[in-house]
Protein backbone atom coordinates (compact mmCIF):
# COMPACT_ATOMS: atom_id res chain seq x y z
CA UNK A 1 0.00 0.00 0.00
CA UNK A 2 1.00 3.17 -1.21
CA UNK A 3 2.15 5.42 2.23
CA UNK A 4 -0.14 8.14 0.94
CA UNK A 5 -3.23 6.00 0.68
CA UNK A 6 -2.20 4.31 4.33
CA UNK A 7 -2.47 8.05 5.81
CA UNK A 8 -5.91 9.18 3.91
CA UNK A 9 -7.23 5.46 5.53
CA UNK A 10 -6.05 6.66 8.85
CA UNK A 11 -7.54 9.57 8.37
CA UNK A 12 -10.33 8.27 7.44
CA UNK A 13 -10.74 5.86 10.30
CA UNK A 14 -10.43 8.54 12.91
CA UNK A 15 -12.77 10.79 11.60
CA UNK A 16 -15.46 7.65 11.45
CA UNK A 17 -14.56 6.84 15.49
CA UNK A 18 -14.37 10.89 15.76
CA UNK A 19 -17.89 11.19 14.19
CA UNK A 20 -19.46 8.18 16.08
CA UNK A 21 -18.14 8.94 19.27
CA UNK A 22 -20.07 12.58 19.05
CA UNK A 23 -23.05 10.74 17.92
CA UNK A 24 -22.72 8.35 20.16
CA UNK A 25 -22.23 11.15 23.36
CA UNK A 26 -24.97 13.73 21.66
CA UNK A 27 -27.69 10.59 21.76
CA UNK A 28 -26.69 9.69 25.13
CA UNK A 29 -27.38 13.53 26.60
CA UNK A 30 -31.18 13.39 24.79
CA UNK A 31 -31.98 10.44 26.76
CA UNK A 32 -30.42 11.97 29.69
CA UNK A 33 -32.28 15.41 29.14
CA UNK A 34 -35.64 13.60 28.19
CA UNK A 35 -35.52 11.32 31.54
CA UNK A 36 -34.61 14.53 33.98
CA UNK A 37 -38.08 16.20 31.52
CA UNK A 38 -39.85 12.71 32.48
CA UNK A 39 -39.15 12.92 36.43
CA UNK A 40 -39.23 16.48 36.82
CA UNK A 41 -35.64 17.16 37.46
CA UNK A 42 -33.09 19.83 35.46
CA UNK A 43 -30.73 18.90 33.78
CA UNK A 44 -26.82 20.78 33.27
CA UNK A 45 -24.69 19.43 30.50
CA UNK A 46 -21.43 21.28 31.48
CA UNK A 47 -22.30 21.58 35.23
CA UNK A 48 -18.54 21.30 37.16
CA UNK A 49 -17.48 21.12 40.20
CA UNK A 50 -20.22 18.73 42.15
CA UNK A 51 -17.59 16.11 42.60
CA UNK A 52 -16.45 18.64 45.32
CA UNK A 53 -18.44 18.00 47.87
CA UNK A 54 -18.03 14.35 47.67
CA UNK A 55 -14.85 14.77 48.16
CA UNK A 56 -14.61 16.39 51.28
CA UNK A 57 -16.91 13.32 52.16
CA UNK A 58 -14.04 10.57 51.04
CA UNK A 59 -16.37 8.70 48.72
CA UNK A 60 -14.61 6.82 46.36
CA UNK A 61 -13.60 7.46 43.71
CA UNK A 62 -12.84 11.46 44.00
CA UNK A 63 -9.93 13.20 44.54
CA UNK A 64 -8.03 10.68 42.88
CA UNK A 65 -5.54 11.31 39.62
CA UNK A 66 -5.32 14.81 37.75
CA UNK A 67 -8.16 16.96 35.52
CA UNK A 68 -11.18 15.97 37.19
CA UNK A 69 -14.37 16.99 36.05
CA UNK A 70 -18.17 16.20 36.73
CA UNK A 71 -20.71 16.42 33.78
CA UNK A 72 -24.21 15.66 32.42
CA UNK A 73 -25.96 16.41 36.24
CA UNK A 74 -29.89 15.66 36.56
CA UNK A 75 -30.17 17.40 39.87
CA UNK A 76 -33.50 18.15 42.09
CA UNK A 77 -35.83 16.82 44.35
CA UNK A 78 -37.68 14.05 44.07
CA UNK A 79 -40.52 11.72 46.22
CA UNK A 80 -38.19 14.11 49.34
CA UNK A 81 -35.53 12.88 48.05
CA UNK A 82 -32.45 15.63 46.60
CA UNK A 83 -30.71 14.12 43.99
CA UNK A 84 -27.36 14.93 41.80
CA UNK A 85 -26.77 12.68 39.32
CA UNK A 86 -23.84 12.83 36.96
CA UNK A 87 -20.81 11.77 34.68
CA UNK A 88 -17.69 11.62 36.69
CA UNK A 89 -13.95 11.65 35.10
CA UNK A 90 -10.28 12.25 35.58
CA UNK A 91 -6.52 11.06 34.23
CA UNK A 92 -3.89 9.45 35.92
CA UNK A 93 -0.03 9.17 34.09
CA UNK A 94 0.74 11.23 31.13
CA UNK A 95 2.09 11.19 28.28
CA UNK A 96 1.40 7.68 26.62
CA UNK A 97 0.76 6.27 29.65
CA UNK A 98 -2.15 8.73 30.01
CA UNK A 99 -5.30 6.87 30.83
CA UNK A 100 -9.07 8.87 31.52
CA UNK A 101 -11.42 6.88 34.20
CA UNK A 102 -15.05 7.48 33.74
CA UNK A 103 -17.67 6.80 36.12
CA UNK A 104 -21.54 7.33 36.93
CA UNK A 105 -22.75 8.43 40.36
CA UNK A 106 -25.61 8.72 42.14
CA UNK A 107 -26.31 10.53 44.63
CA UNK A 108 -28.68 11.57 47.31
CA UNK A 109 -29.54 13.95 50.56
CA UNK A 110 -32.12 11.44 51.72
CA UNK A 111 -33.26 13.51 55.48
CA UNK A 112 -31.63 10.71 57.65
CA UNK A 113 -28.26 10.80 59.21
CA UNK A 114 -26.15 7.47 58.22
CA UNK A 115 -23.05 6.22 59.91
CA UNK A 116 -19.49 5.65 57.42
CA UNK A 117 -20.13 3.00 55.21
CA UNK A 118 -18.94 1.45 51.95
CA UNK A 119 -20.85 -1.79 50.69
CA UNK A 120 -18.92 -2.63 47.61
CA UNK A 121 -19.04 -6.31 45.71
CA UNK A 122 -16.52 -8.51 47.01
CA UNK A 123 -13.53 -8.92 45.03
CA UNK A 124 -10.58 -11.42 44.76
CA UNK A 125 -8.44 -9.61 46.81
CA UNK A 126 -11.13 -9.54 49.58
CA UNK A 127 -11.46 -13.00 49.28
CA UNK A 128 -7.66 -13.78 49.28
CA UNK A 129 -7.16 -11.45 52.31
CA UNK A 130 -10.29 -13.34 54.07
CA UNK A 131 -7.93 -16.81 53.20
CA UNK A 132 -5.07 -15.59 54.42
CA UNK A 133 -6.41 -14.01 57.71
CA UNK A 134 -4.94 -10.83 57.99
CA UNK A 135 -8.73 -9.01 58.58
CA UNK A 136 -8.97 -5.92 56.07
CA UNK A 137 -11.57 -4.11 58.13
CA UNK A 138 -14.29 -6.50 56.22
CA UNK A 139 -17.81 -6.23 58.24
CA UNK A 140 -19.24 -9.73 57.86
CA UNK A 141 -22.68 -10.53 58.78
CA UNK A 142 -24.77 -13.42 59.62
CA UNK A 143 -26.26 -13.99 56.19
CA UNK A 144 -23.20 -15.96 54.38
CA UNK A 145 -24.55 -15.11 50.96
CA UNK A 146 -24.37 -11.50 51.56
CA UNK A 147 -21.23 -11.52 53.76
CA UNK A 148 -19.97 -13.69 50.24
CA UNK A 149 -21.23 -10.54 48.10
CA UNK A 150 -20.42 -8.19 49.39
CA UNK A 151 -17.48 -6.51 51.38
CA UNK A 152 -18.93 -3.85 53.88
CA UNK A 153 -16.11 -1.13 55.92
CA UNK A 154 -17.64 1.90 57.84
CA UNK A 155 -16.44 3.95 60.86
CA UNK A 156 -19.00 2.00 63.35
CA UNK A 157 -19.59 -1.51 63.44
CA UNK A 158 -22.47 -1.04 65.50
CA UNK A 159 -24.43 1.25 63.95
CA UNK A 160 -23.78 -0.60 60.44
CA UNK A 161 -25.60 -3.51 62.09
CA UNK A 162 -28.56 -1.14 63.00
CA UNK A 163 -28.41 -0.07 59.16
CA UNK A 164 -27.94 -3.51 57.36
CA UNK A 165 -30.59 -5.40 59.41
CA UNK A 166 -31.93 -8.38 58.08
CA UNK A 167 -34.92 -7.17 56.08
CA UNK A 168 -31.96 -4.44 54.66
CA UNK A 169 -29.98 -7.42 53.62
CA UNK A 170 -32.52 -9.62 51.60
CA UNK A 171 -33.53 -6.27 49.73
CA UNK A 172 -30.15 -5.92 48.37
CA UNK A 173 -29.35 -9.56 47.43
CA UNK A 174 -32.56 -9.05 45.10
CA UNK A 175 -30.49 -5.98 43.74
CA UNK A 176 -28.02 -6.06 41.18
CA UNK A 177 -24.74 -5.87 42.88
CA UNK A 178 -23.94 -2.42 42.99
CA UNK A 179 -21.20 0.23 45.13
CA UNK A 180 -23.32 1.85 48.09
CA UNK A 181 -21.42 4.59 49.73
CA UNK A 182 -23.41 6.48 52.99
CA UNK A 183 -22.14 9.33 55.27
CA UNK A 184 -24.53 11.69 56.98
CA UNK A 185 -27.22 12.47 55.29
CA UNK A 186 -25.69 11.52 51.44
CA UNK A 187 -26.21 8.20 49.97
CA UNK A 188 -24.50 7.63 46.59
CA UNK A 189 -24.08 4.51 44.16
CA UNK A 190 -21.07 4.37 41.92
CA UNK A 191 -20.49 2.86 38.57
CA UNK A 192 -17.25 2.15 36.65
CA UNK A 193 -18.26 3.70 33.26
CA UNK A 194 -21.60 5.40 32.55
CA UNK A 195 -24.95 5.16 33.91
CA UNK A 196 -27.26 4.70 30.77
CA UNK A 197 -30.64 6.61 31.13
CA UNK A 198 -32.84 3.42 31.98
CA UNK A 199 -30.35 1.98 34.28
CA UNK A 200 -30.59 5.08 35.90
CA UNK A 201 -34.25 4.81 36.57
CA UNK A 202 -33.69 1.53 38.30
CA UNK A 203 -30.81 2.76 40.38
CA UNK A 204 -32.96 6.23 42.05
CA UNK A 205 -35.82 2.99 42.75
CA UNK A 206 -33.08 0.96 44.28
CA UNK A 207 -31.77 3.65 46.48
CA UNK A 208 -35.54 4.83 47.37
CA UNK A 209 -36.11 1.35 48.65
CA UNK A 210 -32.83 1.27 50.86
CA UNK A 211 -34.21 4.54 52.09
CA UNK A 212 -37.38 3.64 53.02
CA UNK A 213 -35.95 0.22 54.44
CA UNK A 214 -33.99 2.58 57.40
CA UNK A 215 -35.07 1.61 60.65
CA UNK A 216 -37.37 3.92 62.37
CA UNK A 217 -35.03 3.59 65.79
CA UNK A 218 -32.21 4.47 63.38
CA UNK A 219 -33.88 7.70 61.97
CA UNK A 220 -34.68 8.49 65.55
CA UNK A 221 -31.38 8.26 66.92
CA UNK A 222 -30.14 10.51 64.47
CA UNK A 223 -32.76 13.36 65.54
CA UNK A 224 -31.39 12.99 68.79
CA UNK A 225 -27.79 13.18 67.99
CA UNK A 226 -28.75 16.53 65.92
């Protein structure tokens, strides 16, 4: 192959994977906009700087790597529920080792005030750490199929007990396994990638149930501690 014809098919190919990728991105923010139209939210294409206040939280995965940026947010209340939902991205290395992480989040002020926790899916290295008996701050629980799910840390093993009660637990094993993070009053779910606009439907539903599944004693304490 000629080397001129080997550049105009590079050229070529890039501008198809140029083209489809703005396609691709400009359908994706319709079905954003039109579900934030359908549930009475708003919705901010280039809205920055949300991730900031979940960083000052320590939800994973802010404040991590370099050019971070929050986009696409579907923000406003809902069934007393305040909710910001939105793209989440930033770069670690440089150079060629430059690689951009993209991921979904959920999040909402749901009135109650939680205790520390993280209830992400259990990985291998949870499970290798678990073999090898050296802890890793994993909170197990009495249901084995959840405690095999699901690896749980928080700031108060105690109070995640009052949170992840029994009828808490068999709600979430008939959930998609999914990253719950909870301090204070916020309650987020994370996703490595993008949210897709129905997914995102069944996510707000999932976290409305966990919020309605909070102990009354629980919400209680909380109005006494405030």
């Amino acid at each position: 192959m000629q080397p001129f014809l080997f550049i105009a098919l590079f050229i070529v190919v890039i501008g198809g994977l140029t083209a489809y990728s703005f396609y691709a991105s400009h359908k994706r923010q319709q079905a954003l906009m039109a579900l934030a139209s359908q549930l009475g939210l708003m919705f901010a294409p280039d809205a920055g700087g949300v991730e900031y206040k979940y960083e000052g939280l320590g939800f994973t995965p802010f404040g991590r790597g370099n050019s971070r940026r929050s986009s696409n947010l579907i923000h406003g209340p809902l069934e007393n529920l305040e909710w910001e939902i939105f793209d989440y991205r930033f770069t670690t290395g440089s150079g060629k080792n430059r690689t951009t992480h993209h991921y979904g989040i959920v999040a909402a002020r749901i009135g109650v005030v939680l205790p520390q926790l993280q209830i992400r899916p259990e990985g291998f290295f949870d499970k290798l750490v678990e073999m090898t008996g050296f802890g890793g701050g994993d909170i197990n629980f009495e249901s084995e199929q959840f405690s095999r799910r699901y690896h749980v840390s928080g700031s108060d093993r105690r109070k995640a007990y009052d949170v992840m009660h029994p009828q808490m637990i068999e709600y979430m094993l008939a959930l998609p396994a999914m990253h719950w993070q909870m301090k204070g009053d916020v309650l987020t779910i994370v996703k490595r990638g993008r949210f897709d606009a129905p997914e995102l439907s069944a996510v707000m539903r999932a976290m409305g149930g966990f919020v309605e599944r909070i102990p009354e004693y629980v919400r209680q304490d909380a109005r006494l501690r405030l």
